[in-house]
Protein backbone atom coordinates (compact mmCIF):
# COMPACT_ATOMS: atom_id res chain seq x y z
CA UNK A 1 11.10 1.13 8.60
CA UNK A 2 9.87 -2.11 10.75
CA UNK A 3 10.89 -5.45 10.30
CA UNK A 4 7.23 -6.04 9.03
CA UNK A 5 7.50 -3.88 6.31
CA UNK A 6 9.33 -3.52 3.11
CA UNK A 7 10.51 -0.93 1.22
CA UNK A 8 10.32 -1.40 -2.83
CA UNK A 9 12.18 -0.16 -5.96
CA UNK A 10 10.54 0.20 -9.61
CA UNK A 11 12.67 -2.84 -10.65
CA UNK A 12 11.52 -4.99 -7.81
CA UNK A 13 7.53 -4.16 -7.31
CA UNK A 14 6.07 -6.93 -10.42
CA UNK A 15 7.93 -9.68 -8.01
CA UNK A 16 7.15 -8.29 -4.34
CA UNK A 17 3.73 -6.98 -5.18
CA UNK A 18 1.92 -8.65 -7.98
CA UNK A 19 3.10 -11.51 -8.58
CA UNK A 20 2.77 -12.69 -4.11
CA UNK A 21 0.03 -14.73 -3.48
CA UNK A 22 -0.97 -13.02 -0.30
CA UNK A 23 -2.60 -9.74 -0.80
CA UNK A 24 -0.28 -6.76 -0.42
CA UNK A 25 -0.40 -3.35 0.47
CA UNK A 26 1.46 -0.65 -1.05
CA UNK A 27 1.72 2.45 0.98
CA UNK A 28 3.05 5.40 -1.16
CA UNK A 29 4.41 8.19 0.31
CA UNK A 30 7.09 10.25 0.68
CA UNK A 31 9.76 11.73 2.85
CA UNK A 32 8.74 15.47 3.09
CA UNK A 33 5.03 14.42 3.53
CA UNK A 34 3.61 15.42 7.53
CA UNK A 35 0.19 12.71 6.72
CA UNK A 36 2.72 10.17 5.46
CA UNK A 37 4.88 10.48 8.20
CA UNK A 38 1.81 10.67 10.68
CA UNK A 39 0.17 7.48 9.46
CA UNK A 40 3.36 5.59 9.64
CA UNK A 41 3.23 4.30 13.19
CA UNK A 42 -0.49 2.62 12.75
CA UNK A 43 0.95 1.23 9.18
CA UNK A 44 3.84 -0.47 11.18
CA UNK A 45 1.52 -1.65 14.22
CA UNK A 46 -0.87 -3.11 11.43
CA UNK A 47 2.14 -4.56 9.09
CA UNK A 48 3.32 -6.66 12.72
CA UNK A 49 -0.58 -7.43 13.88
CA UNK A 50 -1.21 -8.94 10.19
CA UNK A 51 2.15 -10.06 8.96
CA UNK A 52 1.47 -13.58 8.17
CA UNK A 53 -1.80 -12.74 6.25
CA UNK A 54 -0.52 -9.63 3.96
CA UNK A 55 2.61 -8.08 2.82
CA UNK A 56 2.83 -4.38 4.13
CA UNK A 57 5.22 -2.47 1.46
CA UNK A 58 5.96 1.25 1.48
CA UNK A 59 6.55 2.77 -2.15
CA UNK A 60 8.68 6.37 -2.24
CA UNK A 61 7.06 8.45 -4.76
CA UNK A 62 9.75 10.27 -5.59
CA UNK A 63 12.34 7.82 -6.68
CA UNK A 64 9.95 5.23 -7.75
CA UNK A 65 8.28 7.65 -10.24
CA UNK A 66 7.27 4.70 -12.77
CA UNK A 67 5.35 2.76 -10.20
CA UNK A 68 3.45 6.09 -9.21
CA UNK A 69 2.82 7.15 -12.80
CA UNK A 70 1.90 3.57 -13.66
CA UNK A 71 -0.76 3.14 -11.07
CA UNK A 72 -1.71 6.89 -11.65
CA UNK A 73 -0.54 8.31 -8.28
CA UNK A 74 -1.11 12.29 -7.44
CA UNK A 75 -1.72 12.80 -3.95
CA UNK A 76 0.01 11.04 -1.02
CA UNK A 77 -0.23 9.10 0.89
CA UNK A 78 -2.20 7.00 -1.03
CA UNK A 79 -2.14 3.16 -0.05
CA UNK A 80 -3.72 0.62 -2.38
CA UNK A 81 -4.57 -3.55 -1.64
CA UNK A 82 -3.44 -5.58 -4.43
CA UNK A 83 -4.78 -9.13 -4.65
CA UNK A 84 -3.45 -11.63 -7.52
CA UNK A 85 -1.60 -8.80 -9.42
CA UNK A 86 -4.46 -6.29 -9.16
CA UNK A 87 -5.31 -3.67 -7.45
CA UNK A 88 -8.34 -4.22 -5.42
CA UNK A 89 -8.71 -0.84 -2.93
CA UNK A 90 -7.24 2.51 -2.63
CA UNK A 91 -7.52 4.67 0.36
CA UNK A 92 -5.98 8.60 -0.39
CA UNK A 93 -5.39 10.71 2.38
CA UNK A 94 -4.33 10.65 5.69
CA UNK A 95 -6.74 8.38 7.42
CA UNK A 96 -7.10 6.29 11.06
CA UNK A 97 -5.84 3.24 11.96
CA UNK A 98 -9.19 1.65 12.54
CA UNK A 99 -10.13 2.76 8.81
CA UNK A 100 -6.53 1.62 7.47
CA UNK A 101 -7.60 -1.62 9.62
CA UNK A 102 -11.40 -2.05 8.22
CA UNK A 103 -9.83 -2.03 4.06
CA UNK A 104 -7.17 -4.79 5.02
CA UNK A 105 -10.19 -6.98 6.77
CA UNK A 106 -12.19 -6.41 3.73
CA UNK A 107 -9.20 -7.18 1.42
CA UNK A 108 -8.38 -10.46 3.57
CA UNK A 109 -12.63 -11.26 3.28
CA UNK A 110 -12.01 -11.23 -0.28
CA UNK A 111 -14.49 -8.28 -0.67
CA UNK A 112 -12.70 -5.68 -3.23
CA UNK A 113 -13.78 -2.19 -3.51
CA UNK A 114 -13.51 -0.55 -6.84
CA UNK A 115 -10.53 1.35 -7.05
CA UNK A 116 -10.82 4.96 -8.37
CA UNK A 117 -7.73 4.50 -10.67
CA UNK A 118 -6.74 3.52 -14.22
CA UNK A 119 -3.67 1.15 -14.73
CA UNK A 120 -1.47 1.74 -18.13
């Protein structure tokens, strides 16, 4: 874990993710997972490159199990933008940093993309 990024529990994600005022993403992911640990280096470099505009977060799956059932959860890694308290993009899959990059730009633009989801 960086300095730019913060690890959350169940009990603590209402206050660090929805209720921040700066958009925040949630990575979730989890120890045994090779694409998790593969796209953690670009998740760090983009958590210190955009630190004062978004919160970067990482979520483990397996002892957070309400936040992953709540927000419907099946494959990781699986990072999602919230904005306001809701979630406003979800990217599943192992993907590049210039990708990773292009969602938080959009998400800072204000321009949401649907998120293929249901919240309980």
């Amino acid at each position: 874990m960086t300095a730019f990024v913060t690890e959350i529990e169940n009990n603590q994600f209402d206050q660090q993710v929805l209720q921040q005022t700066k958009p925040v993403i949630v990575d979730f992911w989890a120890p045994w997972c090779g694409p998790c640990k593969a796209m953690a280096p670009a998740f760090a470099s983009l958590a210190e490159a955009y630190q004062n505009q978004m919160i970067f977060t990482k979520c483990d799956v397996d002892i957070n199990t309400t936040v992953a059932e709540r927000y419907g959860i099946k494959s990781i890694p699986t990072l999602m933008i919230f904005q306001g308290g809701t979630p406003i993009n979800s990217i599943t899959g192992m993907v590049s940093q210039s990708v990773l990059e292009e969602a938080i730009q959009k998400a800072l633009a204000g321009e949401a993309s649907p998120a293929p989801f249901i919240v309980n």
